[in-house]
Protein backbone atom coordinates (compact mmCIF):
# COMPACT_ATOMS: atom_id res chain seq x y z
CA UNK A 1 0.00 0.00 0.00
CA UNK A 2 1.48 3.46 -1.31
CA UNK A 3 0.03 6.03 0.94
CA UNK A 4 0.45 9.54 0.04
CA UNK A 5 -0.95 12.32 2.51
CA UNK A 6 -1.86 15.84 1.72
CA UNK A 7 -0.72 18.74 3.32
CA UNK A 8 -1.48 22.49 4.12
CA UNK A 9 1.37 24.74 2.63
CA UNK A 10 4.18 26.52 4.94
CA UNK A 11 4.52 29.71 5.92
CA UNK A 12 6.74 31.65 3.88
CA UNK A 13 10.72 31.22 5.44
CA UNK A 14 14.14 32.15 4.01
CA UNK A 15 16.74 29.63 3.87
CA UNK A 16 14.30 26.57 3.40
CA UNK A 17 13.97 23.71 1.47
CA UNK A 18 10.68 22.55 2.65
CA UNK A 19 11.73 19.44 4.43
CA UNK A 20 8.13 19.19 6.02
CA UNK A 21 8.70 20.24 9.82
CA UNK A 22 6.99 23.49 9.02
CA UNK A 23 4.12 21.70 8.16
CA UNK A 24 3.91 19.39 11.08
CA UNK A 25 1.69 20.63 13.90
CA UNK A 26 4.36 22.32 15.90
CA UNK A 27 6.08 24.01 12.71
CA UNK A 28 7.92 26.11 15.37
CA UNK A 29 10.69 22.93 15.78
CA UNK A 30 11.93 24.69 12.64
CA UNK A 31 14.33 26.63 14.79
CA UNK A 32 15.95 23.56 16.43
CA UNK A 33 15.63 21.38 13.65
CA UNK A 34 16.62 23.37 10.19
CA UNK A 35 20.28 22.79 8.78
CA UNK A 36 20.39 26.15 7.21
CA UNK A 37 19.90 28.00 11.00
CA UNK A 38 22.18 26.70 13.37
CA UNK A 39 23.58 23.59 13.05
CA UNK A 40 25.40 21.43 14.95
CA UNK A 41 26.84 18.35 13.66
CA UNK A 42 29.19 17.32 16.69
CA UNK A 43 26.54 16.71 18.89
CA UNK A 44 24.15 14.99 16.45
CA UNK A 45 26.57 12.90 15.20
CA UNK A 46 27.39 11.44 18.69
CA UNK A 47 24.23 11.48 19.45
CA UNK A 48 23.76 9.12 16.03
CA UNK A 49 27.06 7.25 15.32
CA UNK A 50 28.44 7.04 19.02
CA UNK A 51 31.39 10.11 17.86
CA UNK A 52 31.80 12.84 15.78
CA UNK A 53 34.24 12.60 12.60
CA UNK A 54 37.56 12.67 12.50
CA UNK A 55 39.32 15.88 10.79
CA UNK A 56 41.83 13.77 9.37
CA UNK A 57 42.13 11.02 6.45
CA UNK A 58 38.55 10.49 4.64
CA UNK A 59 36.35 11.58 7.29
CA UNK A 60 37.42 14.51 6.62
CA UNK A 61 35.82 15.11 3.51
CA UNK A 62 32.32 12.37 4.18
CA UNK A 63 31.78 12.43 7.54
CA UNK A 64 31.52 9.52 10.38
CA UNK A 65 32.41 6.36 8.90
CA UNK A 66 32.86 2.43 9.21
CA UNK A 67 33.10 1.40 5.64
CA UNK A 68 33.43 2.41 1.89
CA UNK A 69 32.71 0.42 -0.94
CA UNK A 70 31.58 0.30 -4.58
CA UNK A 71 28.73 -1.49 -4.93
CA UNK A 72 26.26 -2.38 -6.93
CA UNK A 73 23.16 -4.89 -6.64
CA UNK A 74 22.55 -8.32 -9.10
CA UNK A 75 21.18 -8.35 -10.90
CA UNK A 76 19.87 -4.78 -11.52
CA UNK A 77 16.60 -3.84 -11.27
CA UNK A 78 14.44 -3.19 -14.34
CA UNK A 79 14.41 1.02 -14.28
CA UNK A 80 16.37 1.70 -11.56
CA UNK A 81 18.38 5.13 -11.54
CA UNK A 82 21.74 2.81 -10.86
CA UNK A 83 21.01 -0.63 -9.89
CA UNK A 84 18.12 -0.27 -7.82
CA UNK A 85 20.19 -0.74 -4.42
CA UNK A 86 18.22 2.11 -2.31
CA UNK A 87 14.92 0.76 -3.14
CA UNK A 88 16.38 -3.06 -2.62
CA UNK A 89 17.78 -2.02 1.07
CA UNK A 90 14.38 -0.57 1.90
CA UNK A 91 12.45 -3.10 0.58
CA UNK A 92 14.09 -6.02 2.35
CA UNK A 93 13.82 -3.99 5.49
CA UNK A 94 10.08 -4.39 4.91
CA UNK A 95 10.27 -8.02 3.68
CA UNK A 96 11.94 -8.87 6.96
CA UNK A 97 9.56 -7.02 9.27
CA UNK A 98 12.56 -4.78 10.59
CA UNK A 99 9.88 -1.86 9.92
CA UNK A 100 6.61 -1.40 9.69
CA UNK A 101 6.91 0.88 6.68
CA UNK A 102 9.29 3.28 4.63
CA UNK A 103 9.04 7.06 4.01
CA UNK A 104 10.18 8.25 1.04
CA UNK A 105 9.10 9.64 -2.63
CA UNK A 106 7.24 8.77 -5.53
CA UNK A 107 6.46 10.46 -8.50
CA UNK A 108 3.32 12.78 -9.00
CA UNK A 109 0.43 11.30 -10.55
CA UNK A 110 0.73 14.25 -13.09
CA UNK A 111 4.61 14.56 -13.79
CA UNK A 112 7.14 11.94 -13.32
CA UNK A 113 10.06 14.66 -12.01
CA UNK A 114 7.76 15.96 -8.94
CA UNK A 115 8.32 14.47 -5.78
CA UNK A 116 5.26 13.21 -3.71
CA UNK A 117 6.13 12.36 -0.43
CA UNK A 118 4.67 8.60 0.17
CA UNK A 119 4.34 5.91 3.16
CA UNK A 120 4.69 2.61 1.69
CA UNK A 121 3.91 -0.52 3.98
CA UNK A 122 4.03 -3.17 1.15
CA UNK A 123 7.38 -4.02 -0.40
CA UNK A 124 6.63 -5.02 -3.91
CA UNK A 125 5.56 -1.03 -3.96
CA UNK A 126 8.59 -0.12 -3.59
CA UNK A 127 8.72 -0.55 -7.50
CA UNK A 128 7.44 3.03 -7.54
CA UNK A 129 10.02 5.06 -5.18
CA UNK A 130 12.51 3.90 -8.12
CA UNK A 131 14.67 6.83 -10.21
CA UNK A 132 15.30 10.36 -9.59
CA UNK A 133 12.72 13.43 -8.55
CA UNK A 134 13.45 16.72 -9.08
CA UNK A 135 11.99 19.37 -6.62
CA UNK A 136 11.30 20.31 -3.12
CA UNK A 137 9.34 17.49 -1.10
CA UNK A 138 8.14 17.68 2.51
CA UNK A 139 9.19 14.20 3.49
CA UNK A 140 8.68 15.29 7.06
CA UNK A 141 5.57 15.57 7.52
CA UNK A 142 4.63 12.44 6.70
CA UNK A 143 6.48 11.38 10.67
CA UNK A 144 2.96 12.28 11.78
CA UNK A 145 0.76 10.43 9.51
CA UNK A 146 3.25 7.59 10.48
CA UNK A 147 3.07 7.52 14.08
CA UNK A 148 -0.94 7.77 13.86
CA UNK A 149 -0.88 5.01 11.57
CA UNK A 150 0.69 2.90 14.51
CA UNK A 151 3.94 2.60 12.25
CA UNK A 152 6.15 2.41 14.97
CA UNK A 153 9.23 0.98 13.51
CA UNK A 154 10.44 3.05 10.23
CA UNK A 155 12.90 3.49 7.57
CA UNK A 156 13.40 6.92 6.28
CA UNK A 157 15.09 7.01 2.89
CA UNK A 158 15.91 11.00 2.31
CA UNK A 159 18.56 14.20 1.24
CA UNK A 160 20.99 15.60 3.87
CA UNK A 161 18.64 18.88 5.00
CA UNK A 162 15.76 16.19 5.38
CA UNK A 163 17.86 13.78 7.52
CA UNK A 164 19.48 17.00 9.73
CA UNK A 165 16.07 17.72 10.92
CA UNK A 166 15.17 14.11 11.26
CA UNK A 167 18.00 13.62 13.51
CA UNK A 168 17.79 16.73 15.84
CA UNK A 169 13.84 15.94 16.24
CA UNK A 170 14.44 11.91 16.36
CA UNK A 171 14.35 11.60 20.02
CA UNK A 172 11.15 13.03 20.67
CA UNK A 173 9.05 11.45 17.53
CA UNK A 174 7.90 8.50 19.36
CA UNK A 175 9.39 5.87 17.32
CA UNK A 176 10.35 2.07 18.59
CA UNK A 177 13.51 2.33 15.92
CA UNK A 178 14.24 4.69 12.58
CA UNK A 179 16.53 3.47 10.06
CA UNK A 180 18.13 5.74 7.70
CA UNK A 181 18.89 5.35 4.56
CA UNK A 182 20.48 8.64 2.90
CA UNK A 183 21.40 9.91 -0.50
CA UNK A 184 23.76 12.78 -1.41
CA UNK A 185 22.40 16.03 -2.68
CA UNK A 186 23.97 19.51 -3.80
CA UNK A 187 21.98 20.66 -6.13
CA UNK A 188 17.77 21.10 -6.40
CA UNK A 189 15.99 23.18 -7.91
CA UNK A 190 12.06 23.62 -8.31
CA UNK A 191 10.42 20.98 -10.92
CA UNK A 192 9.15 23.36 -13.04
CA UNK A 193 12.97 25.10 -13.46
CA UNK A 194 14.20 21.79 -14.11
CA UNK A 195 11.78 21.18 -16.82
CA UNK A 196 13.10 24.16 -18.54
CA UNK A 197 16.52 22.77 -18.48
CA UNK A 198 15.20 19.31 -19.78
CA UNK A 199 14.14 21.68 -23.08
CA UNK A 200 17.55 23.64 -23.56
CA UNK A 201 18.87 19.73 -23.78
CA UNK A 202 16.89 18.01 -25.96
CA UNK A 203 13.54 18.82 -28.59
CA UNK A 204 11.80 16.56 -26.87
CA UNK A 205 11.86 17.02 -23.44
CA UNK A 206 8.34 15.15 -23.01
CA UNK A 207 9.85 12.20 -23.82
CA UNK A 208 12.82 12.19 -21.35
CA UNK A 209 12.66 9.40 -18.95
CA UNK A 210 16.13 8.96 -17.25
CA UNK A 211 18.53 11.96 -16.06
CA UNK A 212 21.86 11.06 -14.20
CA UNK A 213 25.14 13.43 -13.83
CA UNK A 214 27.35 10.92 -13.57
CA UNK A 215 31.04 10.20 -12.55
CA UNK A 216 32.61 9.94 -15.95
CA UNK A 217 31.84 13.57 -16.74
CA UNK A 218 28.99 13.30 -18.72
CA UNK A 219 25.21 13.73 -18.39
CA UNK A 220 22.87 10.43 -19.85
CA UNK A 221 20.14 10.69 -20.65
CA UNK A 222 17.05 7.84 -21.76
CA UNK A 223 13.78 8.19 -24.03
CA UNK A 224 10.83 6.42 -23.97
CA UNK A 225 11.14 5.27 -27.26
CA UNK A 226 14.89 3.40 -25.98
CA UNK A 227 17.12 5.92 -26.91
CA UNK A 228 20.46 7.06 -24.99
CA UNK A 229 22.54 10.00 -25.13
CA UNK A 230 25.30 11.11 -23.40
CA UNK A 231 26.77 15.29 -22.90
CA UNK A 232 29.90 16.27 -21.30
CA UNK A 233 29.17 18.32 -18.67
CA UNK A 234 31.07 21.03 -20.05
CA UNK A 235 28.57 21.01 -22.89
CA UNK A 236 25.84 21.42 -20.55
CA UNK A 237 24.01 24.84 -21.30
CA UNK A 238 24.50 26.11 -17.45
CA UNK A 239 25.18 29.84 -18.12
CA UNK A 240 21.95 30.14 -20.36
CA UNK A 241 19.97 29.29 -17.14
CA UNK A 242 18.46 32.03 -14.58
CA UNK A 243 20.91 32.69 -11.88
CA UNK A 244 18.43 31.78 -9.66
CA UNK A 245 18.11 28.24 -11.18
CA UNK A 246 19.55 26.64 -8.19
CA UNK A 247 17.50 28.03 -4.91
CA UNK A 248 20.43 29.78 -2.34
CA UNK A 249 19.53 27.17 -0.05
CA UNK A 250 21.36 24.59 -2.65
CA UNK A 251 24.06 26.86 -3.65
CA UNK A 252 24.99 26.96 0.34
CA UNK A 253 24.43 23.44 1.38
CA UNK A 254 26.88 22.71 4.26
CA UNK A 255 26.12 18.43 4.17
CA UNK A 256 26.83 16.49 0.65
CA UNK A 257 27.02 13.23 1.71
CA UNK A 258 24.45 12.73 4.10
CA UNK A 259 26.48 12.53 7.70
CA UNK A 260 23.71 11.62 9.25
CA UNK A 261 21.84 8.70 7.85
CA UNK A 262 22.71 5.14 8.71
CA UNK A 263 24.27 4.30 5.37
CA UNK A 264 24.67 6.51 2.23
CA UNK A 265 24.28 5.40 -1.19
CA UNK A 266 25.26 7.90 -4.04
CA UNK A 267 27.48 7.68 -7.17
CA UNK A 268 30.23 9.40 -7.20
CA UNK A 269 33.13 7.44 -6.03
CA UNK A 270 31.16 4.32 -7.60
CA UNK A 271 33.19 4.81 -11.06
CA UNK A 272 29.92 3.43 -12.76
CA UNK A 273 28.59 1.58 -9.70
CA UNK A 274 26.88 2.80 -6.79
CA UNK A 275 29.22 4.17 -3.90
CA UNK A 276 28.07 2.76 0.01
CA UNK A 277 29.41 4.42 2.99
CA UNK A 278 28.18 2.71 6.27
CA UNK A 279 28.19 4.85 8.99
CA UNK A 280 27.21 2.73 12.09
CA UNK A 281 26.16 -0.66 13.01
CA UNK A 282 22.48 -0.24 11.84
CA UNK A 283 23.92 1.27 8.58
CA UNK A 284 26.06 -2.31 8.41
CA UNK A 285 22.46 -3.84 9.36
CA UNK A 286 20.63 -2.42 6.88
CA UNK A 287 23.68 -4.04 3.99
CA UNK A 288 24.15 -7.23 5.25
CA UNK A 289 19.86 -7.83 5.08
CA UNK A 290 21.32 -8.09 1.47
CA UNK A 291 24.12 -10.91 1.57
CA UNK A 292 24.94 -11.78 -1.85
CA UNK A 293 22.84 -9.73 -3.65
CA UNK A 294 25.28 -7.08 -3.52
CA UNK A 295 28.06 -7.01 -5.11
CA UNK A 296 31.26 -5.38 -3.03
CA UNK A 297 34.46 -3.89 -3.97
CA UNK A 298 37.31 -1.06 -2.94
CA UNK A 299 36.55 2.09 -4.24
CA UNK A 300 39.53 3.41 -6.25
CA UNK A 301 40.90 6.91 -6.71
CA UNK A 302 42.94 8.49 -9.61
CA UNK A 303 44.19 11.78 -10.61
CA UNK A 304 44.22 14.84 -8.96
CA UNK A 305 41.38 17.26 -7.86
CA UNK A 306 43.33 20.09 -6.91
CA UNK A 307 42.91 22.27 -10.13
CA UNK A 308 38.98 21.12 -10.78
CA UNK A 309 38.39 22.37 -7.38
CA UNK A 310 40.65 26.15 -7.39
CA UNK A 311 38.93 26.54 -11.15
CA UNK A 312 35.50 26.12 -9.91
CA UNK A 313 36.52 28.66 -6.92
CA UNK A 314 37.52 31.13 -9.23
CA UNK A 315 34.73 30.48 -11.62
CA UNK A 316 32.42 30.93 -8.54
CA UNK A 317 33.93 34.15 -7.49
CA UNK A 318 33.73 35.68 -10.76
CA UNK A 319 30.07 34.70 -11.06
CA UNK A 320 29.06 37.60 -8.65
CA UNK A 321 26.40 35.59 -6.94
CA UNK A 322 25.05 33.86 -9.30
CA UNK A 323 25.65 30.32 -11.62
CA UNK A 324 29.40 29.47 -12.03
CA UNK A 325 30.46 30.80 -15.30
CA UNK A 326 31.00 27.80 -17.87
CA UNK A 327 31.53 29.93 -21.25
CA UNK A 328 33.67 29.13 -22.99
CA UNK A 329 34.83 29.14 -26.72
CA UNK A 330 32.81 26.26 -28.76
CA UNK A 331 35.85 24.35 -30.15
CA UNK A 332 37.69 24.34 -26.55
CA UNK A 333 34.52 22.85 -24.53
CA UNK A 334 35.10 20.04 -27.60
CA UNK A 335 38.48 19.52 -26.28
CA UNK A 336 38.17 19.69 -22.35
CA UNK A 337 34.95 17.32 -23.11
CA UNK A 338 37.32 14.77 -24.36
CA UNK A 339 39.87 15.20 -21.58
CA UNK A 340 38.03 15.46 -18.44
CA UNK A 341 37.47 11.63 -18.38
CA UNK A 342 40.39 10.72 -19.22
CA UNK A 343 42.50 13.05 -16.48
CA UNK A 344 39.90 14.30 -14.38
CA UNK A 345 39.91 12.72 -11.02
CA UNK A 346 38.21 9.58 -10.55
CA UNK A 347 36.79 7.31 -7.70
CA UNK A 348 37.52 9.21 -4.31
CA UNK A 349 39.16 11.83 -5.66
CA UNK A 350 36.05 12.77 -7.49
CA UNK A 351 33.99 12.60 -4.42
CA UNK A 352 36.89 15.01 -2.34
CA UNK A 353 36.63 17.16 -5.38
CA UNK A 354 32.58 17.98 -5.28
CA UNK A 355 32.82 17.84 -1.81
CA UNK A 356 35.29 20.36 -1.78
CA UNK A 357 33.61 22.34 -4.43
CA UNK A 358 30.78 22.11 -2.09
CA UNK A 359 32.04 23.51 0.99
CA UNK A 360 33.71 26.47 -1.18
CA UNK A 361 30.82 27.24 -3.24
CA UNK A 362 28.66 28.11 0.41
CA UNK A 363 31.40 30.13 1.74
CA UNK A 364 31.36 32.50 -1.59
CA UNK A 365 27.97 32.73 -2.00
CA UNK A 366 26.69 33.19 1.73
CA UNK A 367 29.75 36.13 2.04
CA UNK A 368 27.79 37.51 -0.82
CA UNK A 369 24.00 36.86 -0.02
CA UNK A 370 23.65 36.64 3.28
CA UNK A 371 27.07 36.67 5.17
CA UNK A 372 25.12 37.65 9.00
CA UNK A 373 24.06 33.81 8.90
CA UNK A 374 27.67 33.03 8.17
CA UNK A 375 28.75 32.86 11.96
CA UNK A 376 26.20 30.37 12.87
CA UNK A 377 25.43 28.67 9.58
CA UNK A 378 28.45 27.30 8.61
CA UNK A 379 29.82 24.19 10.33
CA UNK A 380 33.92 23.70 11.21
CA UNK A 381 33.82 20.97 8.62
CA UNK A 382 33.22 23.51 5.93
CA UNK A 383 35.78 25.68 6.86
CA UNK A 384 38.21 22.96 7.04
CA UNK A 385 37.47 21.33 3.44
CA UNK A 386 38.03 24.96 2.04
CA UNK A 387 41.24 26.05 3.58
CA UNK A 388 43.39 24.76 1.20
CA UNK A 389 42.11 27.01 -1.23
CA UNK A 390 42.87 30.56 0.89
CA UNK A 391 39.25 30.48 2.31
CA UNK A 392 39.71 31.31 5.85
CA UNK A 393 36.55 32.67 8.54
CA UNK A 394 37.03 36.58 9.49
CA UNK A 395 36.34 37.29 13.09
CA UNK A 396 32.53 37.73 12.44
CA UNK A 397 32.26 34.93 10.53
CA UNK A 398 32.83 32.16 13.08
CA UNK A 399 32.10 31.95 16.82
């Protein structure tokens, strides 16, 4: 059973991405619970992972962690975004009567990109949580449907300003156990923006079924009628969108790779697989409900991020607030298209990399936008990923 709940719309806030705590019944946990306010990852990840993360080695870069690997499950499932391995994990979770039921998104009724926040209790509808959305979703809210319900034992599959507020509200929601199952994020926008980029990259945008950035540099995407193509990123038509395309809230995210959730399953170390990082011993749980459905290896790591990540700095500080610049002259985007995945960084150095980009891009464009939130807003782990590239916190921007 899919069930998906309506619900009334927030009041209007700043920094928000509508996680769905404003439109629970006390919307005032907003103020304890919202990344993009005060946050405090330290405590909550003590409070989740028994420590906080290490400032050296790879922690430094994706947070508390017991594992990495590349992964992927087998066989893959029929439509999946990657291989189908979030849906699997949350499935068997279900299968195995760990939960009661899984909160998480399917696609609107009326457009397969919109998000529509969903309780599902059955596991073969799972099936319909599969693939990407594109937009904000108030996964949230749906905690209260839930506990009416009598769910009392969850899995929350979600992005990393979801999961912050899940965590720093977990302890008084009621629930017998919450398992989390995370994805990276950076970069949302609203659906009906990302339609409009769907038509700068193809005539028939309609038809578009299947859109992944993925680790080899290039953008795929899949047609109904069975058709693939594939764009370098640096072909991508990114300066000819509004400069408001991405919200601020996206363009000043302080979490990547999802500290907080159990386990994290993404792409970008993957190298064409999916990339795991388990985080604690229910994140371990969650992965071995799998056994040899999954298919484990090392994640590798090649070349060096170092110029990527001080070009996309200085791209980002000559944007003046707005999109990186990406302009460039017609026959040269030809040429860096065909290098990038050939000497761009690969594996875990292509993870550091966007992470890195990450934690600069916030910096520059909250010193621009907004930089009063700067001294509460931005966590020690952002400042350290961007000191290597002369990013340092004045006196009022740190306390």
């Amino acid at each position: 059973m899919i069930e998906t709940p309506s619900f009334a719309d927030p009041a209007p806030r700043g920094l928000c991405t509508d996680c769905g705590v404003s439109r629970m019944k006390e919307p005032g946990a907003c103020g304890k619970a919202c990344q993009f306010i005060k946050p405090d990852y330290p405590t909550l990840e003590a409070q989740v992972h028994g420590r906080d993360a290490n400032d050296q080695g790879d922690e430094r870069f994706f947070g508390v962690m017991q594992s990495m690997h590349r992964a992927a499950l087998q066989p893959a499932r029929p439509g999946a975004q990657w291989t189908g391995l979030t849906t699997r994990l949350a499935e068997n979770l279900l299968d195995t009567k760990a939960i009661d039921a899984v909160l998480t998104m399917v696609p609107d009724g009326r457009d397969r990109w919109r998000p529509q926040p969903a309780i599902i209790t059955n596991p073969a509808d799972m099936a319909e949580a599969q693939g990407m959305r594109m937009g904000y979703a108030p996964l949230l809210a749906l905690l209260e449907p839930a506990r009416a319900a009598g769910h009392r034992r969850i899995a929350v599959i979600g992005i990393p300003c979801q999961i912050y507020a899940l965590r720093a509200l977990e302890t008084k929601l009621g629930f017998e156990r919450i398992y989390v199952i995370g994805t990276p994020c950076s970069d949302n926008t609203t659906t009906e923006n990302f339609h409009e980029f769907l038509a700068l990259l193809t005539d028939a945008p309609d038809t578009v079924t299947y859109l992944e950035f993925r680790a080899d540099y290039y953008v795929e995407l899949r047609f109904e009628d069975g058709r693939k193509r594939l764009i370098p990123f640096l072909k991508l038509p990114i300066s000819d969108l509004d400069r408001d395309f991405f919200p601020l809230t996206c363009r000043t995210c302080v979490d990547y790779t999802n500290r907080l959730a159990d386990i994290t399953v993404g792409y970008m170390a993957g190298e064409g697989e999916q990339w795991l990082i388990i985080r604690n011993a229910r994140g371990q749980e969650i992965l071995d409900g799998l056994g040899a459905e999954v298919a484990l290896a090392s994640p590798g790591s090649r070349g060096k991020r170092q110029g990527s990540v001080k070009g996309f700095v200085e791209n980002t500080r000559l944007a003046a607030g707005g999109l990186p610049l990406r302009r460039m002259p017609n026959w040269l985007r030809g040429v860096m298209g065909w290098l990038m995945p050939r000497i761009g960084p690969r594996g875990l150095e292509f993870a550091r990399a966007r992470v890195e980009m990450k934690a600069t891009e916030t910096i520059l464009h909250l010193r621009r936008a907004d930089p009063a939130k700067m001294k509460n807003m931005i966590p020690r782990h952002v400042w350290n990923l961007a000191e290597p590239y002369d990013l340092h916190p004045d006196d009022n921007e740190q306390t």
